[in-house]
N, C-alpha and C. Protein backbone atom coordinates (compact mmCIF):
# COMPACT_ATOMS: atom_id res chain seq x y z
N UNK A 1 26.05 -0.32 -83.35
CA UNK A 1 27.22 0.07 -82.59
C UNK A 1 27.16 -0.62 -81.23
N UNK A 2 28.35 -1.20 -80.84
CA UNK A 2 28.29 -1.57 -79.61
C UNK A 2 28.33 -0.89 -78.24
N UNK A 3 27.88 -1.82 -77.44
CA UNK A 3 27.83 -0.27 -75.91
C UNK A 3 29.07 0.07 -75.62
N UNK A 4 30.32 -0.60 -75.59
CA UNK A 4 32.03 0.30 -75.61
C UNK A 4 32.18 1.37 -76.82
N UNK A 5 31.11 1.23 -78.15
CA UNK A 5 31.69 2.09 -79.06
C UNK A 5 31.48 3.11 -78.26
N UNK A 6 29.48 3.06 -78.30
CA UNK A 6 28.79 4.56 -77.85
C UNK A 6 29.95 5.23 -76.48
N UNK A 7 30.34 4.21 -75.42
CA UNK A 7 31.04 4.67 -74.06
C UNK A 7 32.07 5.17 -74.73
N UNK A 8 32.69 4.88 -75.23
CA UNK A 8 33.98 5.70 -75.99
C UNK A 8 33.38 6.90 -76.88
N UNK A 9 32.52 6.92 -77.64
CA UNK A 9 32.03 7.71 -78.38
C UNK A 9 31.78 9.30 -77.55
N UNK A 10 30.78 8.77 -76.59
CA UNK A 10 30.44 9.60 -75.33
C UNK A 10 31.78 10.31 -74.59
N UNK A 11 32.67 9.77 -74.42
CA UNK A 11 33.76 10.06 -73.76
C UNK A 11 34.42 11.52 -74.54
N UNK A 12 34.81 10.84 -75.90
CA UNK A 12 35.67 11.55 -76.81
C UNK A 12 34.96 13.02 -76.65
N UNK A 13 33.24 12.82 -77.12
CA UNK A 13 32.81 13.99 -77.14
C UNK A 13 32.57 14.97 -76.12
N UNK A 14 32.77 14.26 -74.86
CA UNK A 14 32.39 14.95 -73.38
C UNK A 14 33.65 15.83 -72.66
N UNK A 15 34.98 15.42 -73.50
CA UNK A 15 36.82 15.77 -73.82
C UNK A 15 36.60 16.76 -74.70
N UNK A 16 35.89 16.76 -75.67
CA UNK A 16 35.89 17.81 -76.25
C UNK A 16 34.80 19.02 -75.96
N UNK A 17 34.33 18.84 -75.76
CA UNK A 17 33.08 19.88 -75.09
C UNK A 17 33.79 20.78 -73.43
N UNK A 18 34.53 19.69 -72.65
CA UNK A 18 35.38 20.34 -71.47
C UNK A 18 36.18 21.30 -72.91
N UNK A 19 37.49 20.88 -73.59
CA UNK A 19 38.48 21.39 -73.75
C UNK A 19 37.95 22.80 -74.50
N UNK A 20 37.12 22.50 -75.31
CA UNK A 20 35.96 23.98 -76.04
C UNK A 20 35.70 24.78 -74.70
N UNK A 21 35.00 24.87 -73.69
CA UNK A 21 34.29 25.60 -72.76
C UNK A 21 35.61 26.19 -71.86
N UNK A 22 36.77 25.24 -71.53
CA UNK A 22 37.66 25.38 -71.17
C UNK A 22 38.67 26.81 -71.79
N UNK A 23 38.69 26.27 -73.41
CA UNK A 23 39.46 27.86 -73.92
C UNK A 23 38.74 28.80 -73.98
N UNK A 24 37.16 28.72 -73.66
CA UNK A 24 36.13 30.40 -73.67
C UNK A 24 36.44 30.53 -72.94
N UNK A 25 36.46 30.09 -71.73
CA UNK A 25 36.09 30.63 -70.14
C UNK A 25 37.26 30.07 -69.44
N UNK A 26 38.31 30.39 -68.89
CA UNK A 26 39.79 30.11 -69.09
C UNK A 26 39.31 30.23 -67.22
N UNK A 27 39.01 30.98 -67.32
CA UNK A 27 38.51 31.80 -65.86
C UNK A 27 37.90 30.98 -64.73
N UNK A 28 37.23 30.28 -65.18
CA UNK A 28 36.31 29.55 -64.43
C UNK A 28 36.87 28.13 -64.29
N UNK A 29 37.54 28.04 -63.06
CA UNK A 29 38.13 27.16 -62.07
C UNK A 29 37.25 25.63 -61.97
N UNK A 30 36.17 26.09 -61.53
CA UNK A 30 35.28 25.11 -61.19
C UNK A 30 34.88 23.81 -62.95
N UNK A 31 35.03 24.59 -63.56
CA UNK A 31 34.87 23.69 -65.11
C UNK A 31 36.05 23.07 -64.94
N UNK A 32 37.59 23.79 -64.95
CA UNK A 32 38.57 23.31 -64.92
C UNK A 32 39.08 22.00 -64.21
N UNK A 33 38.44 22.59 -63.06
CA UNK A 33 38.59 21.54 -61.90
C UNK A 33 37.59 19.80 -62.67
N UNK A 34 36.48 20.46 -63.29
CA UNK A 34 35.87 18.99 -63.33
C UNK A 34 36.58 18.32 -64.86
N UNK A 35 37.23 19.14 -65.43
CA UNK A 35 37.69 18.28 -66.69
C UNK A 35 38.61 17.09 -66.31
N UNK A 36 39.75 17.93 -65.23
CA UNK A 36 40.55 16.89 -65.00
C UNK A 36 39.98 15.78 -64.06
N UNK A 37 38.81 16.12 -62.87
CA UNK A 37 38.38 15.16 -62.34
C UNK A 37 37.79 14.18 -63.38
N UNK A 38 37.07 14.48 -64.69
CA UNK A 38 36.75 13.60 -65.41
C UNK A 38 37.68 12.93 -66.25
N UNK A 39 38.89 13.62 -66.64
CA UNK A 39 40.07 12.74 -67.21
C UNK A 39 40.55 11.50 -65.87
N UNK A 40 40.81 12.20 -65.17
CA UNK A 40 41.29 10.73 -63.81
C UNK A 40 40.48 10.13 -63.71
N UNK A 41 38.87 10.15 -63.65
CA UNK A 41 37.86 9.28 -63.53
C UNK A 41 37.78 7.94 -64.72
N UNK A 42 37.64 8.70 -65.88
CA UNK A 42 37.71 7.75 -67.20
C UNK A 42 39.12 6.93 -67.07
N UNK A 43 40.13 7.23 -66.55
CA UNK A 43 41.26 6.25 -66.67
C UNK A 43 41.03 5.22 -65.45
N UNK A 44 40.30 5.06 -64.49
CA UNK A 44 39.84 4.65 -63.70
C UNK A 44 38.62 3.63 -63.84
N UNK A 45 37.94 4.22 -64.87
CA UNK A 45 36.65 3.49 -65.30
C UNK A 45 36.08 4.37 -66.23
N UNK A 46 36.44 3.79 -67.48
CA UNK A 46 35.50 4.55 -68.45
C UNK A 46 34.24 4.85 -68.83
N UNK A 47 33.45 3.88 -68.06
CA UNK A 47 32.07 3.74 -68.23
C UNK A 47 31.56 4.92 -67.36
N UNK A 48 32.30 5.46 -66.53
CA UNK A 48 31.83 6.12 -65.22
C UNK A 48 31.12 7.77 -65.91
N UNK A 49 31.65 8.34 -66.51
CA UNK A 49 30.89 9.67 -67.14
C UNK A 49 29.16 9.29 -67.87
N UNK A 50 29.63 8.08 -68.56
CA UNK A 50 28.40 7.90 -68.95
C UNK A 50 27.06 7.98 -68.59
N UNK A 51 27.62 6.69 -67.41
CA UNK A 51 26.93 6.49 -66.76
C UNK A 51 25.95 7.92 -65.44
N UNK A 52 26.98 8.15 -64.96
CA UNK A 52 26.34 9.41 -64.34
C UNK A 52 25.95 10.44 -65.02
N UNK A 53 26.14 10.48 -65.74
CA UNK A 53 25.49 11.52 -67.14
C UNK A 53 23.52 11.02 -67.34
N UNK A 54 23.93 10.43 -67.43
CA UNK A 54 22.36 9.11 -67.73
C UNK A 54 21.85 9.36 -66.23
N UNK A 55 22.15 8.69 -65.39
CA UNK A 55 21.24 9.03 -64.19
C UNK A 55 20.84 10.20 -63.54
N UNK A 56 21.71 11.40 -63.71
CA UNK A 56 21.80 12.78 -63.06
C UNK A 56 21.57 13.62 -63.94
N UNK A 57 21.42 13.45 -65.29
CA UNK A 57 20.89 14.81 -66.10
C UNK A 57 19.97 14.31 -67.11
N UNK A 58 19.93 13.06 -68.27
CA UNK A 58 19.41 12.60 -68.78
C UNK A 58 17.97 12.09 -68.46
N UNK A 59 18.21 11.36 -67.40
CA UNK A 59 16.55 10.80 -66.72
C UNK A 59 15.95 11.74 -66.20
N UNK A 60 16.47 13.21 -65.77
CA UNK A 60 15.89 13.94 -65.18
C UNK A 60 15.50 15.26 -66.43
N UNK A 61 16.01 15.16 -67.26
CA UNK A 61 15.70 16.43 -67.64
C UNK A 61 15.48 16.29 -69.00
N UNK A 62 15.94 14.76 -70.00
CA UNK A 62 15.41 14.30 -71.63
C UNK A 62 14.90 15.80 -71.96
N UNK A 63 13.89 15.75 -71.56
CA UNK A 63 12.93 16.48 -72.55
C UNK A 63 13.33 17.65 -73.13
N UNK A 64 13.75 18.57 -71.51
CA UNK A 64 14.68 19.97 -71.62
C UNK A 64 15.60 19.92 -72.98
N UNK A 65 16.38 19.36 -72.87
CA UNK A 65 17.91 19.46 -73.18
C UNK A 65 17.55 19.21 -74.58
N UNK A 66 16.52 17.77 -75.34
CA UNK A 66 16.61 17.56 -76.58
C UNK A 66 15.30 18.66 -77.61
N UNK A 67 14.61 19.48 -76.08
CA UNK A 67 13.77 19.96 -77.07
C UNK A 67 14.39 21.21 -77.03
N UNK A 68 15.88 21.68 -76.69
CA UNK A 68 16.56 23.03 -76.25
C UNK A 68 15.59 24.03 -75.55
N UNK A 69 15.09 23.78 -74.36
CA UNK A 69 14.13 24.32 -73.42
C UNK A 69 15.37 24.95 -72.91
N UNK A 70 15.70 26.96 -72.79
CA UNK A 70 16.27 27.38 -72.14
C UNK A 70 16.25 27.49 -70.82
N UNK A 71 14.91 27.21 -70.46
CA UNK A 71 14.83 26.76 -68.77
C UNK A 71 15.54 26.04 -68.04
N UNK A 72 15.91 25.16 -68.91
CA UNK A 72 16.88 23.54 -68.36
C UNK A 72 17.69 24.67 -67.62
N UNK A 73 18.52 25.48 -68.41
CA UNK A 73 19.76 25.86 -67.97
C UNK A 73 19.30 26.39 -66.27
N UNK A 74 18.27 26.79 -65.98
CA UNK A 74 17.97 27.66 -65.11
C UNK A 74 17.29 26.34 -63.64
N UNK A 75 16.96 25.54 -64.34
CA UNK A 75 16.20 24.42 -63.65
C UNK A 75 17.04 23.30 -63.13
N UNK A 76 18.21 23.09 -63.69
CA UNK A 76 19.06 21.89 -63.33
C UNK A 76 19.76 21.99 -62.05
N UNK A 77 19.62 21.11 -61.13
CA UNK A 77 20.67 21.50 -59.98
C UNK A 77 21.54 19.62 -60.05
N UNK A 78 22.15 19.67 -59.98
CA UNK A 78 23.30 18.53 -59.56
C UNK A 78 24.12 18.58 -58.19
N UNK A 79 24.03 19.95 -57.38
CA UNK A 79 24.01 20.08 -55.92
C UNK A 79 24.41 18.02 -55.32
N UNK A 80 25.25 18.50 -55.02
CA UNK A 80 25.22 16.81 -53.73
C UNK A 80 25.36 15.64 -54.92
N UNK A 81 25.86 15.70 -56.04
CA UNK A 81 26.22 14.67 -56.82
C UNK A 81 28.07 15.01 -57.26
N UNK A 82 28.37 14.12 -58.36
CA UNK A 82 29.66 13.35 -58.62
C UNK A 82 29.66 15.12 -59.69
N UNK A 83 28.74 15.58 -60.12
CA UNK A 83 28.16 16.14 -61.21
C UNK A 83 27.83 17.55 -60.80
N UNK A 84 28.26 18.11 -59.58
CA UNK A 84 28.00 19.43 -58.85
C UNK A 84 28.34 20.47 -59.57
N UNK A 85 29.86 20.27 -59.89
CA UNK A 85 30.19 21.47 -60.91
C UNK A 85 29.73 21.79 -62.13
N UNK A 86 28.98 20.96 -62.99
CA UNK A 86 28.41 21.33 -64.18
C UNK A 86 27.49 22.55 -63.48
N UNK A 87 26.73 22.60 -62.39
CA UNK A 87 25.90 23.54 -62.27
C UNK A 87 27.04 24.98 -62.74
N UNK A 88 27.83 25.21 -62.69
CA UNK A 88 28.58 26.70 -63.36
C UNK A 88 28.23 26.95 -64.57
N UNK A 89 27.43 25.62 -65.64
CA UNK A 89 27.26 25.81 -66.22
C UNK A 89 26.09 27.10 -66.67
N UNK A 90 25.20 26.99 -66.14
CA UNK A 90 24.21 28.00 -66.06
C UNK A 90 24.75 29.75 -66.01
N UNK A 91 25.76 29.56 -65.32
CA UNK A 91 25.85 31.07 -65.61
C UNK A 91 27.11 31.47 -66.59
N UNK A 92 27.50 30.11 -67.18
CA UNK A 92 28.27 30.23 -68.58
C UNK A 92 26.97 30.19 -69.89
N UNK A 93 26.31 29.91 -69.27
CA UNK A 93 25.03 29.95 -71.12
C UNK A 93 24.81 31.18 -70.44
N UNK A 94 23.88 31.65 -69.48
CA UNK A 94 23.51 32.93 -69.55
C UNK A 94 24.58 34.08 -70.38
N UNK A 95 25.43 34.06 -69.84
CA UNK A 95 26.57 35.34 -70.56
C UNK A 95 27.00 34.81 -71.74
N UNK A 96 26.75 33.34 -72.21
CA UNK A 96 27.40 33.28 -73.71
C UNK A 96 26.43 33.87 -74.80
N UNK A 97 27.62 34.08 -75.92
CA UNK A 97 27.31 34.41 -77.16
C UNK A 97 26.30 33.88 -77.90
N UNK A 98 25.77 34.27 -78.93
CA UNK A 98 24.74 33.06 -79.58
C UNK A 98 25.40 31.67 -80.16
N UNK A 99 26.65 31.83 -80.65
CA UNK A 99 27.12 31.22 -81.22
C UNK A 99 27.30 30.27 -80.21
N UNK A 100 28.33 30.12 -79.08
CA UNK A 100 28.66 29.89 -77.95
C UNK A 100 27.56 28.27 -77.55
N UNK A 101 25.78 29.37 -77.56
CA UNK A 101 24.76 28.48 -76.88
C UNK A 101 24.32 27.59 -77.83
N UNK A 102 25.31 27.86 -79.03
CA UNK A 102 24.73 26.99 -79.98
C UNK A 102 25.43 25.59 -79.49
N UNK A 103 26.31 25.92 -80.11
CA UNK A 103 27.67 24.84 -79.53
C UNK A 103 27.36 23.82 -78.03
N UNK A 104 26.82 24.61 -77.00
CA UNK A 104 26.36 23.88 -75.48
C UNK A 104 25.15 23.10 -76.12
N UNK A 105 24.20 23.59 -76.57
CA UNK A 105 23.38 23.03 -76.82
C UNK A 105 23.50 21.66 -77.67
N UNK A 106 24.49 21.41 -78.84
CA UNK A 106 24.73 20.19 -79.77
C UNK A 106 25.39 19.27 -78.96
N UNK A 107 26.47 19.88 -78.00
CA UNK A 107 26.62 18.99 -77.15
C UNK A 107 26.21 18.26 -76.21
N UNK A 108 25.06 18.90 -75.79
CA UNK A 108 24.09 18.87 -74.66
C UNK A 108 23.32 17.50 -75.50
N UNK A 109 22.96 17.53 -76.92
CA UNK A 109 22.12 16.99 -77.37
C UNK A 109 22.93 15.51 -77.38
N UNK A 110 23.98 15.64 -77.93
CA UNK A 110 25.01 14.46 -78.32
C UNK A 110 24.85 13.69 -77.09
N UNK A 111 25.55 14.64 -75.91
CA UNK A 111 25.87 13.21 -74.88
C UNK A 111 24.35 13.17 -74.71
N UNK A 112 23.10 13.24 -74.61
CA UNK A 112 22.33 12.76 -73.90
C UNK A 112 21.99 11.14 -75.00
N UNK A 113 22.06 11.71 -76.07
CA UNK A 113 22.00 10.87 -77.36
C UNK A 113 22.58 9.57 -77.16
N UNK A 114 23.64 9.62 -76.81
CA UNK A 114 25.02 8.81 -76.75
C UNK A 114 24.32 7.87 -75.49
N UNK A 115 24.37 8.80 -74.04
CA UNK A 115 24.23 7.77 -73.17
C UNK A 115 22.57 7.54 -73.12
N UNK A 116 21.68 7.84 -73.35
CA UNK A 116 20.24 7.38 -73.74
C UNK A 116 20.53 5.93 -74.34
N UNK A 117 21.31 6.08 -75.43
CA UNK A 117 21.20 4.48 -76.37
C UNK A 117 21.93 3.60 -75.53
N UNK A 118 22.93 3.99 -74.99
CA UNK A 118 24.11 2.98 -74.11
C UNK A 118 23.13 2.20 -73.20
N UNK A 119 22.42 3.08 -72.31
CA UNK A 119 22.04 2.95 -71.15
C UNK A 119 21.06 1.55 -71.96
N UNK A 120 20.19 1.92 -73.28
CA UNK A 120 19.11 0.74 -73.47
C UNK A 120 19.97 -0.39 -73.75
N UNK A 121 21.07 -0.30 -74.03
CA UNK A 121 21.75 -1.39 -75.28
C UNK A 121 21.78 -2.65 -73.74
């Protein structure tokens, strides 16, 4: 696969993971707020989610996320990055369902998946 597939690949799935978290938690502004900052961003430069995905959660935390270490959730700060608001995430896994952390978690696994290979290609 080429590195525009995976960047597109990455994209599609990172649209769908906002629009999922988006209809649980309707409530929470701050997710809201970053979907659309990430829709205007990708029309701007598509490579751009990827990429900061890879430097700000991926290089820092691989291990967490693909070995589903529930700590991650508790350990991650993105504070002072492009990537601040994902921190809400943490207290959306704490109160989710099982089902719910299942779902964060495959996604969690995907994009790291996605931009891990991009980043080598």
């Amino acid at each position: 696969m080429s590195k525009q597939k995976y960047c597109q690949t990455f994209n599609k799935q990172i649209r769908a993971f906002f629009k999922q978290i988006t209809q649980i938690y309707p409530e929470i502004k701050e997710i809201k707020s970053l979907k659309g900052k990430l829709n205007m961003a990708l029309i701007a430069d598509e490579t751009i989610a990827i990429k900061h995905f890879n430097t700000q959660l991926v290089q820092k935390y691989e291990k967490q996320i693909l070995s589903q270490d529930e700590q991650f959730f508790l350990d991650f700060d993105l504070t002072g990055t492009v990537l601040a608001d994902l921190n809400h995430l943490k207290g959306i896994y704490s109160s989710a369902t099982p089902n719910t952390k299942v779902c964060i978690w495959k996604y969690c696994k995907v994009l790291t998946l996605l931009s891990k290979k991009y980043a080598t290609l």
